[in-house]
PDB file of N, CA and C in Angstrom:
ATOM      1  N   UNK A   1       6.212   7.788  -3.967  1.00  0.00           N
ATOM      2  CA  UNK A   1       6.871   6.551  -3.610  1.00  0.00           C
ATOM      3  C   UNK A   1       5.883   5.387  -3.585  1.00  0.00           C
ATOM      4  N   UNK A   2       4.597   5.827  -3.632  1.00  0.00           N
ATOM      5  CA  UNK A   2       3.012   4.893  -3.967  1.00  0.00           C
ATOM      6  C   UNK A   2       2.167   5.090  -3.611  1.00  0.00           C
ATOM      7  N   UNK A   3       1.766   4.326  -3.956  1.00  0.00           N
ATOM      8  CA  UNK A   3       0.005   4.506  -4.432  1.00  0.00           C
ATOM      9  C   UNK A   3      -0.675   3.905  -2.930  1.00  0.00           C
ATOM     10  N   UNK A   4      -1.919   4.814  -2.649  1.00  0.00           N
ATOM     11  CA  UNK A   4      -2.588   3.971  -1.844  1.00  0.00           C
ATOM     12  C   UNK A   4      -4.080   4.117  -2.043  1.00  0.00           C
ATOM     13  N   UNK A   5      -4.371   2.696  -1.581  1.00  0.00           N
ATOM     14  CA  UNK A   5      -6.038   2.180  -2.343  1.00  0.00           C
ATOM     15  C   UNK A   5      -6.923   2.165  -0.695  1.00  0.00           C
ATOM     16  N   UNK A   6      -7.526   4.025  -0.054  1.00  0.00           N
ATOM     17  CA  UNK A   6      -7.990   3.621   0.965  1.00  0.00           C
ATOM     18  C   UNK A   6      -9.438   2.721   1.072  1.00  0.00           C
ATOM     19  N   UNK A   7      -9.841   2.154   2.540  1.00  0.00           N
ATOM     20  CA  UNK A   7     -10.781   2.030   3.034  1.00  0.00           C
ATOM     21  C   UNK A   7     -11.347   2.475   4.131  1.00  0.00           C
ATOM     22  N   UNK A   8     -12.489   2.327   4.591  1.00  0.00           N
ATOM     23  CA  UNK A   8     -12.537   2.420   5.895  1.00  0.00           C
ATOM     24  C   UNK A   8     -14.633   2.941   5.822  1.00  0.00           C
ATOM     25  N   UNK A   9     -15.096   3.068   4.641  1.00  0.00           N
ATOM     26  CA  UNK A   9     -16.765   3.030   4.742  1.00  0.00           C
ATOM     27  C   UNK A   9     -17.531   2.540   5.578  1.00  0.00           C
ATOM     28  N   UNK A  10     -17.836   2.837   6.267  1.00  0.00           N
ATOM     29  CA  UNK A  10     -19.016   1.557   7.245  1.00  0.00           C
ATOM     30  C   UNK A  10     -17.694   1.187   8.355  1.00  0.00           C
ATOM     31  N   UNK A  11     -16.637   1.829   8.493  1.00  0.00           N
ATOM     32  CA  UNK A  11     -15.418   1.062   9.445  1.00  0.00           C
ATOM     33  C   UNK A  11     -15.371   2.056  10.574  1.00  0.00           C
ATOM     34  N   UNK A  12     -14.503   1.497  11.288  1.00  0.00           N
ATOM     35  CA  UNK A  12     -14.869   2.097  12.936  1.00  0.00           C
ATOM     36  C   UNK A  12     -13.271   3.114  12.430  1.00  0.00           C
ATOM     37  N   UNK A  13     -12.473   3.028  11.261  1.00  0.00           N
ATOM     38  CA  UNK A  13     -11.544   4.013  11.041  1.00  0.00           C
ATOM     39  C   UNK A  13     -10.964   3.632   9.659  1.00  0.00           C
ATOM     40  N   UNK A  14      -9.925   4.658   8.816  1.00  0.00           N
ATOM     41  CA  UNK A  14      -9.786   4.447   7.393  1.00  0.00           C
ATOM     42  C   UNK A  14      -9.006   3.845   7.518  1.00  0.00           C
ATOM     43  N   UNK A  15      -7.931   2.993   6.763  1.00  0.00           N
ATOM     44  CA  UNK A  15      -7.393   1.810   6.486  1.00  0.00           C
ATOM     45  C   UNK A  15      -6.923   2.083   5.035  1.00  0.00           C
ATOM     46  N   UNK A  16      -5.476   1.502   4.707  1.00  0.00           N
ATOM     47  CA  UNK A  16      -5.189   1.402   3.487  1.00  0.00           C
ATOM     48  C   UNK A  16      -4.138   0.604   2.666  1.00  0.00           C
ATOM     49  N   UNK A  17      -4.387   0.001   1.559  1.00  0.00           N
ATOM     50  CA  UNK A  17      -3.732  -0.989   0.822  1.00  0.00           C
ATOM     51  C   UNK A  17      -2.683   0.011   0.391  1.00  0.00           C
ATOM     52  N   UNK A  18      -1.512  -0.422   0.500  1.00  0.00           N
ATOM     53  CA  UNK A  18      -0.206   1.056  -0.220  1.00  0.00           C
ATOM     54  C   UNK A  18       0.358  -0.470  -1.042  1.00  0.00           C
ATOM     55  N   UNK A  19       0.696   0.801  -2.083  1.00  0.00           N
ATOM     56  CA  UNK A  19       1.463  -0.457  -3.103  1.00  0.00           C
ATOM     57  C   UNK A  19       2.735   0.174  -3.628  1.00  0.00           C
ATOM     58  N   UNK A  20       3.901  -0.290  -3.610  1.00  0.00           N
ATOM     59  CA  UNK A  20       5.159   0.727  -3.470  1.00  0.00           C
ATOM     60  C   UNK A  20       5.226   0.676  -5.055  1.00  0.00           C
ATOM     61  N   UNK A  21       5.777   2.176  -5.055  1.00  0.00           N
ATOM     62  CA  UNK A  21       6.377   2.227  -6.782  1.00  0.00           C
ATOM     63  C   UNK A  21       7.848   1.532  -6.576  1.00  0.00           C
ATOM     64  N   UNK A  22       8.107  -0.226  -6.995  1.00  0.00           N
ATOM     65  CA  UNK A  22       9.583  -0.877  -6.814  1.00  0.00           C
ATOM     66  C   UNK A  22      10.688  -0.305  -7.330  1.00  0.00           C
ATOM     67  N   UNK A  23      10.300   0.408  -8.457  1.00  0.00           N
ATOM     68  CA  UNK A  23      11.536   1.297  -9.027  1.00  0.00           C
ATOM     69  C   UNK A  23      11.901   1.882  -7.925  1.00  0.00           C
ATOM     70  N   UNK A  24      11.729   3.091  -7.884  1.00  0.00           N
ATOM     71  CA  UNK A  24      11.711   4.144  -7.015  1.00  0.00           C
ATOM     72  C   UNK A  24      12.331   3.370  -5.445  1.00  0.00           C
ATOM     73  N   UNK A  25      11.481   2.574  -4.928  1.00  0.00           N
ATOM     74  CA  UNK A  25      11.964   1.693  -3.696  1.00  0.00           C
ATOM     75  C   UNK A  25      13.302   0.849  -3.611  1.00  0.00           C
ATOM     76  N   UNK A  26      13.645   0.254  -4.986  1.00  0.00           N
ATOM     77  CA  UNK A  26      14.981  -0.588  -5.359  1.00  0.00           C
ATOM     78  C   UNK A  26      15.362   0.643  -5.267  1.00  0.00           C
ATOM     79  N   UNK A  27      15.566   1.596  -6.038  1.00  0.00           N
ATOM     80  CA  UNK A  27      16.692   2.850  -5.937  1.00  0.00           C
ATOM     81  C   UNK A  27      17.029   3.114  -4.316  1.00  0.00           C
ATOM     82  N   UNK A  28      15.718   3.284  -3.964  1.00  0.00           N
ATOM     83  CA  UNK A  28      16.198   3.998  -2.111  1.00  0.00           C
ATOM     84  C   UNK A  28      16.823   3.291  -1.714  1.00  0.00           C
ATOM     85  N   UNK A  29      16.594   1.439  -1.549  1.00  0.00           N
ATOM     86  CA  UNK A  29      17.017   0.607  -0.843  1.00  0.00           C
ATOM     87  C   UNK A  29      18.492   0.764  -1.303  1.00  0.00           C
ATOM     88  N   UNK A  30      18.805   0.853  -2.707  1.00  0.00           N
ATOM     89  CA  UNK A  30      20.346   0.659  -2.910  1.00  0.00           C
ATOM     90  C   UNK A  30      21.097   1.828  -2.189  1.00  0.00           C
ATOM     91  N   UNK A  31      20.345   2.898  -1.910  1.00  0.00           N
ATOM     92  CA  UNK A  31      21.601   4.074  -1.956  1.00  0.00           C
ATOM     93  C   UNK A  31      21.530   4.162  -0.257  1.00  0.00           C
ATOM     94  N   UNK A  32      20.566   3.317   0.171  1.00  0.00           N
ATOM     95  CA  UNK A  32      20.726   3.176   2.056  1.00  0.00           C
ATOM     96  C   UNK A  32      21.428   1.867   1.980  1.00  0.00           C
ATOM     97  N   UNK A  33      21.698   0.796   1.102  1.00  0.00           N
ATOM     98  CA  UNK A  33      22.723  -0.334   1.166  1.00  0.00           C
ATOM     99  C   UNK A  33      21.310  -1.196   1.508  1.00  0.00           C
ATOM    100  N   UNK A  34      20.634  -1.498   1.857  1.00  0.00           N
ATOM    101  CA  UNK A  34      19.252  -2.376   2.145  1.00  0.00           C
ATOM    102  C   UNK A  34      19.294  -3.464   1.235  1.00  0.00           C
ATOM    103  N   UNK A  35      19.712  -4.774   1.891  1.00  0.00           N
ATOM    104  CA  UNK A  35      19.992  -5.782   1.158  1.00  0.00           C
ATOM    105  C   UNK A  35      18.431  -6.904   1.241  1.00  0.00           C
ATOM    106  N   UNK A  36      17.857  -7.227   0.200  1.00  0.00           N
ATOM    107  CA  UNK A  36      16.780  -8.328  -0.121  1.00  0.00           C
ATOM    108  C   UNK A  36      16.635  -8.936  -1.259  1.00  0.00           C
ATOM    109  N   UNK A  37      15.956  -9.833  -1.271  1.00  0.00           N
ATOM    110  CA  UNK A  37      16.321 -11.046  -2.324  1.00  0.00           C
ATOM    111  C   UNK A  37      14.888 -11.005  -2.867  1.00  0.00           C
ATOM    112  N   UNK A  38      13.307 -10.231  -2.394  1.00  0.00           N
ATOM    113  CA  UNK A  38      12.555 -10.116  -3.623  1.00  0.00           C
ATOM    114  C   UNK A  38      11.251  -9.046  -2.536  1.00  0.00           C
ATOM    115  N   UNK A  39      10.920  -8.565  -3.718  1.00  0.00           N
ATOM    116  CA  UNK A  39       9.880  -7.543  -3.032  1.00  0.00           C
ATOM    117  C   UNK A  39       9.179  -7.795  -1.616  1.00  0.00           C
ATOM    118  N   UNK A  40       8.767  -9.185  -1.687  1.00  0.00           N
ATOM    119  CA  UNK A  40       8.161  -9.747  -0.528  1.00  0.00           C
ATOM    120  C   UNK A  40       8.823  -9.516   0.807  1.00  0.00           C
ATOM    121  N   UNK A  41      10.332  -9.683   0.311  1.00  0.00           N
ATOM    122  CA  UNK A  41      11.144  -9.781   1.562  1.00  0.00           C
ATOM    123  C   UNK A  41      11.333  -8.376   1.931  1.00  0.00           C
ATOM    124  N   UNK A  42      11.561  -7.318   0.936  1.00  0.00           N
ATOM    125  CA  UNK A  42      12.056  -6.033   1.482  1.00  0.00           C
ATOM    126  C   UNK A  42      10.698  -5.541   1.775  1.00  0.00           C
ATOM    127  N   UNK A  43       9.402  -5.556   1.738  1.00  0.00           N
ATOM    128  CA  UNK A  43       8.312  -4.577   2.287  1.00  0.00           C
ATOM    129  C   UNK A  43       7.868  -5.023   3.637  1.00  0.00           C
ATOM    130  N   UNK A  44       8.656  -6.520   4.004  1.00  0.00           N
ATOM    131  CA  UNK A  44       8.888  -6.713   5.466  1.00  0.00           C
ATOM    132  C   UNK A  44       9.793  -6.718   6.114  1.00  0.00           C
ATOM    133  N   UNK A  45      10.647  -5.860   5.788  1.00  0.00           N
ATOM    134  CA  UNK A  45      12.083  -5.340   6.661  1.00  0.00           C
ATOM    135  C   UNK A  45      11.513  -4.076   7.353  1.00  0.00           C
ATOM    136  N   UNK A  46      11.752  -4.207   8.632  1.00  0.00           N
ATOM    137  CA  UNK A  46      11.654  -3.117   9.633  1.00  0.00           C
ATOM    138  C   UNK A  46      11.418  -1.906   9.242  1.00  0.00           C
ATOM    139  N   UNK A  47      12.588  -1.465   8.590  1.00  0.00           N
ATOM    140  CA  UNK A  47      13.606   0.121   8.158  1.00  0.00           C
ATOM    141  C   UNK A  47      12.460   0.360   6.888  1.00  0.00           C
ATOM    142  N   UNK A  48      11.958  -0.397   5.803  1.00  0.00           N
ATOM    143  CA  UNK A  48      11.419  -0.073   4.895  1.00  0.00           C
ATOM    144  C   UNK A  48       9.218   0.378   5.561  1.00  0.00           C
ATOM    145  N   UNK A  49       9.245  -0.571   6.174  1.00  0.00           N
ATOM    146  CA  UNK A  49       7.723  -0.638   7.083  1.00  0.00           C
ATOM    147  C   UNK A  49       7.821   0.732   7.603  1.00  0.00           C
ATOM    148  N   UNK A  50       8.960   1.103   8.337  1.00  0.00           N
ATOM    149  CA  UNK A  50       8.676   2.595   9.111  1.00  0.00           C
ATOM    150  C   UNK A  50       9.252   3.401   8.191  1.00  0.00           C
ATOM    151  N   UNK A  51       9.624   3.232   6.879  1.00  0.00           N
ATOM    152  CA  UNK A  51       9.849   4.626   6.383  1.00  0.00           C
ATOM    153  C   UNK A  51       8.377   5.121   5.157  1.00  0.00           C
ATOM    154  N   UNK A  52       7.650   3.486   5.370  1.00  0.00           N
ATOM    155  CA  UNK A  52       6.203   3.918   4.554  1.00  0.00           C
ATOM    156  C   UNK A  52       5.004   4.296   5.989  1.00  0.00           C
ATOM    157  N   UNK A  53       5.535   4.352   7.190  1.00  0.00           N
ATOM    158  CA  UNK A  53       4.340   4.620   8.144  1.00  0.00           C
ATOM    159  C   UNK A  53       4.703   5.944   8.054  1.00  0.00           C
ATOM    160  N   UNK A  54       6.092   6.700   7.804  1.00  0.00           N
ATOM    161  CA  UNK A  54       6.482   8.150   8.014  1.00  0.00           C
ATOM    162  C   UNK A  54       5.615   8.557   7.202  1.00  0.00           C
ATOM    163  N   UNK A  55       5.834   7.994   5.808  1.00  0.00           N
ATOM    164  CA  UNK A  55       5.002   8.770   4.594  1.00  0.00           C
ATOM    165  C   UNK A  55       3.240   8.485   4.324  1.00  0.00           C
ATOM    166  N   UNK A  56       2.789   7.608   5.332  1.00  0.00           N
ATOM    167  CA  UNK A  56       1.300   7.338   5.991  1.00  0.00           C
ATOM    168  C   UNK A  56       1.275   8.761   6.734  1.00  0.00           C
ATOM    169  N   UNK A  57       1.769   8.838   7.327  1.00  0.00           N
ATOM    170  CA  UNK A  57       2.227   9.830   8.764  1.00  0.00           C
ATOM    171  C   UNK A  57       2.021  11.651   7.788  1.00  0.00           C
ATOM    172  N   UNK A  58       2.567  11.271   6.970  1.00  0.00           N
ATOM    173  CA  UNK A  58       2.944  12.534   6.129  1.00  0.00           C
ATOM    174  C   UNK A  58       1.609  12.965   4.907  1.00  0.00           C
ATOM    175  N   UNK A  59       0.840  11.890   4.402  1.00  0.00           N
ATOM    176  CA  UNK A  59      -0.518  12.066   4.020  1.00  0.00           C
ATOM    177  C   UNK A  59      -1.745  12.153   4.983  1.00  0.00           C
ATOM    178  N   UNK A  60      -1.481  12.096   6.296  1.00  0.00           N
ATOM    179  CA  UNK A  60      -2.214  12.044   7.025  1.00  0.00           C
ATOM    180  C   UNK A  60      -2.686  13.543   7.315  1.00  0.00           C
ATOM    181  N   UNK A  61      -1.292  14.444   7.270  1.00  0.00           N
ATOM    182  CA  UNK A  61      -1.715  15.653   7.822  1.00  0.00           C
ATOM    183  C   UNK A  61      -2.859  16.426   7.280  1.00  0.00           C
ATOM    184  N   UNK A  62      -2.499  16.089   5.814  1.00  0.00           N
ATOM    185  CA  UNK A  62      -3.838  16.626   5.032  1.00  0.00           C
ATOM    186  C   UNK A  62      -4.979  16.306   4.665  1.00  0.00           C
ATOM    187  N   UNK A  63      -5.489  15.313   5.747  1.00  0.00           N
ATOM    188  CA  UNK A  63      -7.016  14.415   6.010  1.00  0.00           C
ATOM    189  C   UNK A  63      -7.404  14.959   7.322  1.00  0.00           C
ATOM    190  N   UNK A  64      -8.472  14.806   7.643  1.00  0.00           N
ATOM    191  CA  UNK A  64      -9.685  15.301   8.518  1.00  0.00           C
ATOM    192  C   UNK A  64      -9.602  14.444   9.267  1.00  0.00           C
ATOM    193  N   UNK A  65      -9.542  14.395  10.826  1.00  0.00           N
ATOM    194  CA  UNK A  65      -9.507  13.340  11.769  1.00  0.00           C
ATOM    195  C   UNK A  65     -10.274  11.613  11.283  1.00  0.00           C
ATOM    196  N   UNK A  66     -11.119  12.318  10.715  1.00  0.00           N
ATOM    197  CA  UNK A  66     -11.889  10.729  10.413  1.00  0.00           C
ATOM    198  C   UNK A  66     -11.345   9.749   9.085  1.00  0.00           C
ATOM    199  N   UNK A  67     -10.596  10.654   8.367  1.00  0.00           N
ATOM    200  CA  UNK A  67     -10.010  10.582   7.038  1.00  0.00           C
ATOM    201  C   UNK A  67      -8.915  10.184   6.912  1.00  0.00           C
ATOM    202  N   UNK A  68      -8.194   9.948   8.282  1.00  0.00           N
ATOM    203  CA  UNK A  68      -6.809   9.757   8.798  1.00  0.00           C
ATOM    204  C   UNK A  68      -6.410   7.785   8.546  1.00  0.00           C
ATOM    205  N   UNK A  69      -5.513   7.674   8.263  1.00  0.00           N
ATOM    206  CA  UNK A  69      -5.215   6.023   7.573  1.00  0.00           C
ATOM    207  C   UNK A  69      -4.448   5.598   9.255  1.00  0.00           C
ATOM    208  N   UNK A  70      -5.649   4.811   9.789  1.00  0.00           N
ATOM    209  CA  UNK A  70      -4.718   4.264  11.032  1.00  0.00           C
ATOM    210  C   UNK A  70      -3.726   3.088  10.873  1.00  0.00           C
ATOM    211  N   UNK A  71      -4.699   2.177  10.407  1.00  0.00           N
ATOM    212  CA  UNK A  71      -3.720   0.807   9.675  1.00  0.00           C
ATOM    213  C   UNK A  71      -3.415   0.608   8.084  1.00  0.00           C
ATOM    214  N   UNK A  72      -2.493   0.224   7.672  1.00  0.00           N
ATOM    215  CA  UNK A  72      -1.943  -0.545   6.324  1.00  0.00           C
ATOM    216  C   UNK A  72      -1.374  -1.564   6.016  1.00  0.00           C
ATOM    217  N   UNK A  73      -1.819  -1.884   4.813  1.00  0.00           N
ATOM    218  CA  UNK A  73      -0.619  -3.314   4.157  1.00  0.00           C
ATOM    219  C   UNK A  73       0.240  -2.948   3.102  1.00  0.00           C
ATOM    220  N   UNK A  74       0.714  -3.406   3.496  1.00  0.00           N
ATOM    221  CA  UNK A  74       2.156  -3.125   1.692  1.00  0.00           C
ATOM    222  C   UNK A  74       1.778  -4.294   1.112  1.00  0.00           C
ATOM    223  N   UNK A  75       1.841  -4.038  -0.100  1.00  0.00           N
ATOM    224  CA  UNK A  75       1.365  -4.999  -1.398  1.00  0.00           C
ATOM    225  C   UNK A  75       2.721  -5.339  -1.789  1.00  0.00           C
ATOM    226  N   UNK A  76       3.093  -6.416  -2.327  1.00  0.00           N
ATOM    227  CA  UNK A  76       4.418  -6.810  -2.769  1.00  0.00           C
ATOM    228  C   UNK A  76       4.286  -6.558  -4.143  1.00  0.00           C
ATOM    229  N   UNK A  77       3.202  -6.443  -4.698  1.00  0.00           N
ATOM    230  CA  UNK A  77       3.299  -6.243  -6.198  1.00  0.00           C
ATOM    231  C   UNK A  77       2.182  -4.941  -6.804  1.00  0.00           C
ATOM    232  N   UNK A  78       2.836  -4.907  -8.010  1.00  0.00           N
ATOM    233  CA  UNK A  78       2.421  -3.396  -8.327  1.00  0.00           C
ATOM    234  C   UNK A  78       1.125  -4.093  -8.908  1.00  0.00           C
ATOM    235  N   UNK A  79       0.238  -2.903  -8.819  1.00  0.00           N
ATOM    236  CA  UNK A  79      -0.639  -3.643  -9.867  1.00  0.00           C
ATOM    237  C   UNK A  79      -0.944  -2.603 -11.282  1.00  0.00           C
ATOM    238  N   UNK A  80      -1.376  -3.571 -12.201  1.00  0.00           N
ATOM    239  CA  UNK A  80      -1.230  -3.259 -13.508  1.00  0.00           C
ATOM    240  C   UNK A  80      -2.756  -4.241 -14.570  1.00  0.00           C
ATOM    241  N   UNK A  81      -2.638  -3.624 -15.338  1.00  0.00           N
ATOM    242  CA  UNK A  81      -3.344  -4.276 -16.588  1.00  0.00           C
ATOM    243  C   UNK A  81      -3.597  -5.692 -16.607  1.00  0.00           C
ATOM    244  N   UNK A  82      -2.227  -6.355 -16.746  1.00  0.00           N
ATOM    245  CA  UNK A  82      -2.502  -7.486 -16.945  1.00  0.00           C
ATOM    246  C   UNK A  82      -3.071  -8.737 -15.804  1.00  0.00           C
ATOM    247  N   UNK A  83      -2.373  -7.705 -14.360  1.00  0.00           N
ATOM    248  CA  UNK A  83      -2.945  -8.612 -12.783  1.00  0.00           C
ATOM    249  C   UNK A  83      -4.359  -8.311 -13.209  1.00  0.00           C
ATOM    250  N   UNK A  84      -4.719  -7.401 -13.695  1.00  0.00           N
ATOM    251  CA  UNK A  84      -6.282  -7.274 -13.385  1.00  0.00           C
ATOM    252  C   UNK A  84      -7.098  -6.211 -12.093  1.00  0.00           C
ATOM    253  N   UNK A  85      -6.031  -5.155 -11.825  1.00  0.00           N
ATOM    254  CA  UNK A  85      -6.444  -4.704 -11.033  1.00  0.00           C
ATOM    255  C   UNK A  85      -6.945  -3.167 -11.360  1.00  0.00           C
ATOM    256  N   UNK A  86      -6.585  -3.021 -12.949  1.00  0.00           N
ATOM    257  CA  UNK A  86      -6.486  -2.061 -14.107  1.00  0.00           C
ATOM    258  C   UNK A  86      -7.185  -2.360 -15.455  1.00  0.00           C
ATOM    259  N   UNK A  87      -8.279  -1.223 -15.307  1.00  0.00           N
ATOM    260  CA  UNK A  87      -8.342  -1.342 -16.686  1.00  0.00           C
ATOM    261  C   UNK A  87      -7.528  -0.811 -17.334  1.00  0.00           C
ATOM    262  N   UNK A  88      -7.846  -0.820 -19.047  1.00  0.00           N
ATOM    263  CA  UNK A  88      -7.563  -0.003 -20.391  1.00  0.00           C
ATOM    264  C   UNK A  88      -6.867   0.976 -20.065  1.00  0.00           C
ATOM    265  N   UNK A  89      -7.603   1.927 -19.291  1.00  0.00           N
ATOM    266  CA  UNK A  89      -7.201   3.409 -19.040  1.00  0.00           C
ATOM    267  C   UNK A  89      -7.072   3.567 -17.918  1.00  0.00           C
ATOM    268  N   UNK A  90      -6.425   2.407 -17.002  1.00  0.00           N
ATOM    269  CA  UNK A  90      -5.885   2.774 -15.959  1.00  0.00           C
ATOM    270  C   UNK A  90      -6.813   3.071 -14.628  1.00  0.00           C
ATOM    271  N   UNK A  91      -7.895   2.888 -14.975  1.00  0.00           N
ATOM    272  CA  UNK A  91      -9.039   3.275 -13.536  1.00  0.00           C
ATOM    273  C   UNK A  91      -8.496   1.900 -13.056  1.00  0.00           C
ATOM    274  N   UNK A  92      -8.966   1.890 -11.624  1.00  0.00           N
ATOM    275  CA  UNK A  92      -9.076   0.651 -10.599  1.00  0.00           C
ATOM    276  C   UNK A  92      -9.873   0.151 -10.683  1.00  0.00           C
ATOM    277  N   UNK A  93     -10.143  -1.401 -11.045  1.00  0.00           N
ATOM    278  CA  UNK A  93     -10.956  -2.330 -10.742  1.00  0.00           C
ATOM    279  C   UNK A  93     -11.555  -3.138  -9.600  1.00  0.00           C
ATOM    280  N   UNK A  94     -12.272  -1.747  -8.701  1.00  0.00           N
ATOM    281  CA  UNK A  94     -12.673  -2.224  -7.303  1.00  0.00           C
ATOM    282  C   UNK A  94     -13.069  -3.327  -7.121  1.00  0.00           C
ATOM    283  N   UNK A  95     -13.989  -3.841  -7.618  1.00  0.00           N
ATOM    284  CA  UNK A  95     -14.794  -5.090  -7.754  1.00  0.00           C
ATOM    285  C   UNK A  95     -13.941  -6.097  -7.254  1.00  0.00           C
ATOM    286  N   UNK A  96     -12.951  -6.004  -8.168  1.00  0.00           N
ATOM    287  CA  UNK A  96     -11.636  -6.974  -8.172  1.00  0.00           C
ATOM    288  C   UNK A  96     -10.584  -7.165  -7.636  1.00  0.00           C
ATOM    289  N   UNK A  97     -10.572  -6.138  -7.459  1.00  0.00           N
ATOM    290  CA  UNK A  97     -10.040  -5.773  -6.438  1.00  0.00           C
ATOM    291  C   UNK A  97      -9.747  -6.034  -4.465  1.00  0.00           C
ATOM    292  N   UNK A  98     -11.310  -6.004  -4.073  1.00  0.00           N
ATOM    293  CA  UNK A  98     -11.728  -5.944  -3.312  1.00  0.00           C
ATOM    294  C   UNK A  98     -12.054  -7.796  -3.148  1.00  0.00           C
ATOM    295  N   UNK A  99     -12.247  -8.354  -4.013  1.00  0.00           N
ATOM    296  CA  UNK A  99     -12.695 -10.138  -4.231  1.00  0.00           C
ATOM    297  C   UNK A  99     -11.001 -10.233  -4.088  1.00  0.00           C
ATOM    298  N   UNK A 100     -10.128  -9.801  -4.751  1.00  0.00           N
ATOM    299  CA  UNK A 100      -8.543 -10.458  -4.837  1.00  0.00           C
ATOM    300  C   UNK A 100      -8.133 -10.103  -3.414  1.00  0.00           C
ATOM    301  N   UNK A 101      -7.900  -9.014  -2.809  1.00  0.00           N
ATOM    302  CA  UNK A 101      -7.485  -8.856  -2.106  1.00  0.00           C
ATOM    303  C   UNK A 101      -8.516  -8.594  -0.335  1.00  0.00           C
ATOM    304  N   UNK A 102      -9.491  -9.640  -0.910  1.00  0.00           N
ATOM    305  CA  UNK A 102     -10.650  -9.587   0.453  1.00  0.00           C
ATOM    306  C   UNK A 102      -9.989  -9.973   2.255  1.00  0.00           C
ATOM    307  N   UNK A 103      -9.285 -10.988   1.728  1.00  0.00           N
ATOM    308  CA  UNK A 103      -8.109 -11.369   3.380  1.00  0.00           C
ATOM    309  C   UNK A 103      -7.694 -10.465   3.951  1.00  0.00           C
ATOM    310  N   UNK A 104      -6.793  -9.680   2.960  1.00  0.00           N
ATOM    311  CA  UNK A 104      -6.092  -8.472   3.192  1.00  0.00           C
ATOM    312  C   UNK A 104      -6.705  -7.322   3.966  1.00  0.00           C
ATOM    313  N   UNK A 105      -7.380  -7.262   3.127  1.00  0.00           N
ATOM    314  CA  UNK A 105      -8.732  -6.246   3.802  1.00  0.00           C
ATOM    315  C   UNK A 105      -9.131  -6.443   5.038  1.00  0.00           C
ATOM    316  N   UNK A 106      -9.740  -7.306   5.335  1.00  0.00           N
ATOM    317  CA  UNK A 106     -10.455  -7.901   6.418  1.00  0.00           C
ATOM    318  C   UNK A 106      -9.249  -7.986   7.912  1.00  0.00           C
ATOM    319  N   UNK A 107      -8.077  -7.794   7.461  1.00  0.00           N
ATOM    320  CA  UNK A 107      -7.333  -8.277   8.285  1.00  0.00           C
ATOM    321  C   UNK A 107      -7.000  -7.016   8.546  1.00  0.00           C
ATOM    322  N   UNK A 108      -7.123  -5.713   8.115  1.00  0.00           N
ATOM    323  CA  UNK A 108      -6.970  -4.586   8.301  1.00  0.00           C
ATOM    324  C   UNK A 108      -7.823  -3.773   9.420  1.00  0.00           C
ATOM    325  N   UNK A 109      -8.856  -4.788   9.242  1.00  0.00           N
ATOM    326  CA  UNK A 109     -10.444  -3.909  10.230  1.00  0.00           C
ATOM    327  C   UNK A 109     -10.613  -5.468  12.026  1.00  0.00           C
ATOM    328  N   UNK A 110      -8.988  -5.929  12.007  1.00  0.00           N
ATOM    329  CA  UNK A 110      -8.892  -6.636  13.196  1.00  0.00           C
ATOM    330  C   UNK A 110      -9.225  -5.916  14.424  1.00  0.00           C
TER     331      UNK A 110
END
């Protein structure tokens, strides 16, 4: 249901950027009736926030106390090739990652 880009090196705990697969998420939302007018709006609806902390909750079991994702952000957008958050072949462009989405980050290790 997505991808997540952890952190938490040098952090007092791990932390992680989740980025929803929207397909997959438009489908759920339709068949629970979950009405929103654009990604932004539905990854801050209540019902959608706690059904990605369940599935935080649910990758958690299979991490090591220290390995465990205490906080997250939902990304409103997927990333891909052309944002730049992807190369060629699909590896992650940390670098760029990490410069694009530095706020984000930082606001994670509050």
């Amino acid at each position: 249901m997505a991808r997540m880009y952890p952190y938490g090196k040098n952090q007092k705990f791990a932390a992680a950027l989740v980025i929803p697969d929207f397909n997959h998420l438009k489908n759920w939302c339709e068949g629970k009736e979950i009405e929103y007018t654009s990604n932004k709006e539905m990854i801050n609806l209540p019902r959608i926030r706690k059904r990605f902390l369940k599935e935080v909750k649910k990758h958690n079991e299979s991490f090591g106390a220290t390995e465990q994702i205490q906080k997250f952000e939902l990304l409103d957008t997927e990333w891909n090739i052309e944002s730049g958050e992807l190369t060629a072949t699909l590896k992650l462009r940390r670098t760029y990652i990490n410069k694009k989405y530095a706020e984000v980050i930082s606001r994670l290790f509050i």
